[in-house]
Protein backbone atom coordinates (compact mmCIF):
# COMPACT_ATOMS: atom_id res chain seq x y z
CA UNK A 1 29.84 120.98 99.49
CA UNK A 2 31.51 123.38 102.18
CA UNK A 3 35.31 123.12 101.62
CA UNK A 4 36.57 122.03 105.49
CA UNK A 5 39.88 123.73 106.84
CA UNK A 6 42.31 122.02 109.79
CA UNK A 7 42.48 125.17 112.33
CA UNK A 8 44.19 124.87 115.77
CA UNK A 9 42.47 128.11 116.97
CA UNK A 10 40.50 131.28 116.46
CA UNK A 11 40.68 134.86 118.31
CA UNK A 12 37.82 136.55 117.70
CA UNK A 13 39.41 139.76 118.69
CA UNK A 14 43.22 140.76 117.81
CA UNK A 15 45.20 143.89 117.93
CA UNK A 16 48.08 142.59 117.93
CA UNK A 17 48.10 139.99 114.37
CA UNK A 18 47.75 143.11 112.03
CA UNK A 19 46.27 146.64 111.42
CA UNK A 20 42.78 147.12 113.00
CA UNK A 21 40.74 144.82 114.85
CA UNK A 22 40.94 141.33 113.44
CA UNK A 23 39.96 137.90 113.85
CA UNK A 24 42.33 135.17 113.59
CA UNK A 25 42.51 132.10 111.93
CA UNK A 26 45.65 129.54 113.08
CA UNK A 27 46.41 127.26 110.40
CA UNK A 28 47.05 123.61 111.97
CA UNK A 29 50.35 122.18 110.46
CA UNK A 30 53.63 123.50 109.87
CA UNK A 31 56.79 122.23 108.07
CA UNK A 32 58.79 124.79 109.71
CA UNK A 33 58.99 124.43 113.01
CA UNK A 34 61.09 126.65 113.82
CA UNK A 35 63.27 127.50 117.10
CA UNK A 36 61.15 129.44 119.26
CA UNK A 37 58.10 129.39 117.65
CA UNK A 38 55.24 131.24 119.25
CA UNK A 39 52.74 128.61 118.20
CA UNK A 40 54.59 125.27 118.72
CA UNK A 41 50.72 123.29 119.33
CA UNK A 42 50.09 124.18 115.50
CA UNK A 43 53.45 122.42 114.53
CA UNK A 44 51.34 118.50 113.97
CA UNK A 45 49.08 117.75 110.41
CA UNK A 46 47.52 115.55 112.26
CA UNK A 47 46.34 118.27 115.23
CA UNK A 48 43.87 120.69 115.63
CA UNK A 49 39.98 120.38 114.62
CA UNK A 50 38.31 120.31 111.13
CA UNK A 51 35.70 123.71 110.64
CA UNK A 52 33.63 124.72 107.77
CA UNK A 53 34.43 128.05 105.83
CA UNK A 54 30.90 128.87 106.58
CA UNK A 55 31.62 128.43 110.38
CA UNK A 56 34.54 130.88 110.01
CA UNK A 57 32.54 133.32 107.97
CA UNK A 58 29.38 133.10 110.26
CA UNK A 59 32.05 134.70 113.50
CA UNK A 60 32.83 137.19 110.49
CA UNK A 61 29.47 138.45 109.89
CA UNK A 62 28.50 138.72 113.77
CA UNK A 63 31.33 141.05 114.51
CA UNK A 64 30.51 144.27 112.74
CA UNK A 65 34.17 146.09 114.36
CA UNK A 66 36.22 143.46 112.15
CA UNK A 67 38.67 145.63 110.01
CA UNK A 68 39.64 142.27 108.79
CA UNK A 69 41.00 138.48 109.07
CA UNK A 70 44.75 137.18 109.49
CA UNK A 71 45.86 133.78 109.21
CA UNK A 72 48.19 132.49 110.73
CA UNK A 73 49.74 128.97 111.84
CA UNK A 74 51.13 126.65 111.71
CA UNK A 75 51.67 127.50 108.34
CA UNK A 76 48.71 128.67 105.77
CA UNK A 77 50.37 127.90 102.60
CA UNK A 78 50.00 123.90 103.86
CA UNK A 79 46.36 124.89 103.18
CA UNK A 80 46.75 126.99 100.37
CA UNK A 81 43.61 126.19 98.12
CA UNK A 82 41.03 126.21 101.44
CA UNK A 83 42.62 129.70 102.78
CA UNK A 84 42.27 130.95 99.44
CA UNK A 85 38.73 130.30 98.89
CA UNK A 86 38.12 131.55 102.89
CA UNK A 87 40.23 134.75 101.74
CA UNK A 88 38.01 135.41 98.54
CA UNK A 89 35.00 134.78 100.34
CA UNK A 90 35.97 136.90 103.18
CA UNK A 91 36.91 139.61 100.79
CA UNK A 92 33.48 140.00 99.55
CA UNK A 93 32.48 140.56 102.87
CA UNK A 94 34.74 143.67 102.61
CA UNK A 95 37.68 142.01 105.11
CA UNK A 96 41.19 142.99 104.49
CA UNK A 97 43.55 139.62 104.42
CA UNK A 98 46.55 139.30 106.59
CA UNK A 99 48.28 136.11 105.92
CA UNK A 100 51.90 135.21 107.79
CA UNK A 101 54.09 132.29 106.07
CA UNK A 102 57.47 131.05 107.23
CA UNK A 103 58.11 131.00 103.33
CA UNK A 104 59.51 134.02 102.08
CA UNK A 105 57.50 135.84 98.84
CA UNK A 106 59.78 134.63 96.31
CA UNK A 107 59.78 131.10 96.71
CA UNK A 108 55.89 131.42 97.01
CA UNK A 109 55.81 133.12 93.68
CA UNK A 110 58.69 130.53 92.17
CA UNK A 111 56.68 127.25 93.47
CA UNK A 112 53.40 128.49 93.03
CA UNK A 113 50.79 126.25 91.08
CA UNK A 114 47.45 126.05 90.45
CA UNK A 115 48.20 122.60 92.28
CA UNK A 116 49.51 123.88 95.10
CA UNK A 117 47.45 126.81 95.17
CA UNK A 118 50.13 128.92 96.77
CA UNK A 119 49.10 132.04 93.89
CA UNK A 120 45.49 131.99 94.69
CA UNK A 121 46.17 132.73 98.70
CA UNK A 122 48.70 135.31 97.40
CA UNK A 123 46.39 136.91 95.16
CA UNK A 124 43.48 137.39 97.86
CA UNK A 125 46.33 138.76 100.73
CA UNK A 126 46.44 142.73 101.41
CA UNK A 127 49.38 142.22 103.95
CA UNK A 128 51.80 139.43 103.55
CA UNK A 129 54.34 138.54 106.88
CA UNK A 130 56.97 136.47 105.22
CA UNK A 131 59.75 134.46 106.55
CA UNK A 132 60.91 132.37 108.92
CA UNK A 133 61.00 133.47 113.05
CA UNK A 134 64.88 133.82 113.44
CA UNK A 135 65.11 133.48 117.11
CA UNK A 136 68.54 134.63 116.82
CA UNK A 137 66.87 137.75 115.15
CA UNK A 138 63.99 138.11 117.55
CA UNK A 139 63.17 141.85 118.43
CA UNK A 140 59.59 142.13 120.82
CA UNK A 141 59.52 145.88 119.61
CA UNK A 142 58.61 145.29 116.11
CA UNK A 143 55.13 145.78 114.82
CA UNK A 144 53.02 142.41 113.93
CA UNK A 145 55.86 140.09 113.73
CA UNK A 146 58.57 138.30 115.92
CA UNK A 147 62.15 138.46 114.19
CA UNK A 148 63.96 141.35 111.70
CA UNK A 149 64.63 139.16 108.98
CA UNK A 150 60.63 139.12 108.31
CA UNK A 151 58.96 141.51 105.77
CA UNK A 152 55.45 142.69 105.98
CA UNK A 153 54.69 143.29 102.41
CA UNK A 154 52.00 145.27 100.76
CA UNK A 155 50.66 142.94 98.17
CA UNK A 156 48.57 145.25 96.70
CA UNK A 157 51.48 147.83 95.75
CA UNK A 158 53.60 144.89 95.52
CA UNK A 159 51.35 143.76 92.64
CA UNK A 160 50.88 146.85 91.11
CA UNK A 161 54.23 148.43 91.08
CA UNK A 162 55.76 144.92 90.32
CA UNK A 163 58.16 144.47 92.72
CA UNK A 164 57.84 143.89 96.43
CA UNK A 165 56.77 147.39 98.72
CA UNK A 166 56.97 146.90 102.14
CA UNK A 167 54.23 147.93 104.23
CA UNK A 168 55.27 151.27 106.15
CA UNK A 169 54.82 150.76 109.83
């Protein structure tokens, strides 16, 4: 059976959602909903379209100038156990994984299951934007996210060094 994911979108070609040229997945749903959000039409569950991982991974494999994939939302973590398999799959296509979350890394590490599974899309991120868009803190300069009080965390130093590296931009 090919696990299904809720999406509200895809670019096929980003500069702008992380390092390289990426595709993009947006997550439909998002607890969040924060003040300002960029992406307010991801904000309903009940939105968006169903697609198979294997759709997703068939753009993948007909775009040979990917560097890699970014989701974002609505909020990924809603989708946890789907964007983890995507991400693990997509990683053995050689893709680098982006993922954004208006939850910050602790609390993902703190309420992370193997229910949930919140440690599973953690473990197959490279780059991790965490936090919620502060439109109070919004700043249009910053590289690959909207508002200062988010982080964009190297999870692979993060995991080796244990404790969190930011990625230098």
């Amino acid at each position: 059976m090919n696990t299904t994911i809720r999406i509200a979108g895809i670019v096929d070609e980003s500069i702008v959602d992380g390092p390289g040229i990426r595709l993009v997945v947006f997550a439909q749903g998002c607890p969040h909903r924060c003040k300002g959000c960029h992406n307010p039409q991801t904000h309903p569950f009940e939105g968006g379209r169903l697609v198979t991982l294997d759709d997703i991974l068939d753009i993948v494999k007909k775009n040979p100038l990917l560097d890699g994939v970014t989701f974002s939302g609505g909020e990924p973590f809603a989708q946890a156990k789907a964007f983890a398999l995507l991400g693990q799959r997509l990683k053995d296509l050689g893709m680098n994984i982006m993922t954004y979350t208006g939850y910050t890394y602790e609390y993902l590490l703190k309420e992370g299951s193997s229910t949930n599974g919140w440690k599973e899309l953690l473990d197959v991120s490279d780059i991790l934007v965490d936090g919620k868009f502060d439109i109070e803190k919004k700043n249009l300069l910053l590289p690959f996210r909207g508002s200062e009080n988010q982080r964009i965390i190297d999870m692979n130093k993060t995991r080796e060094q244990q404790k969190i590296v930011l990625l230098p931009l």
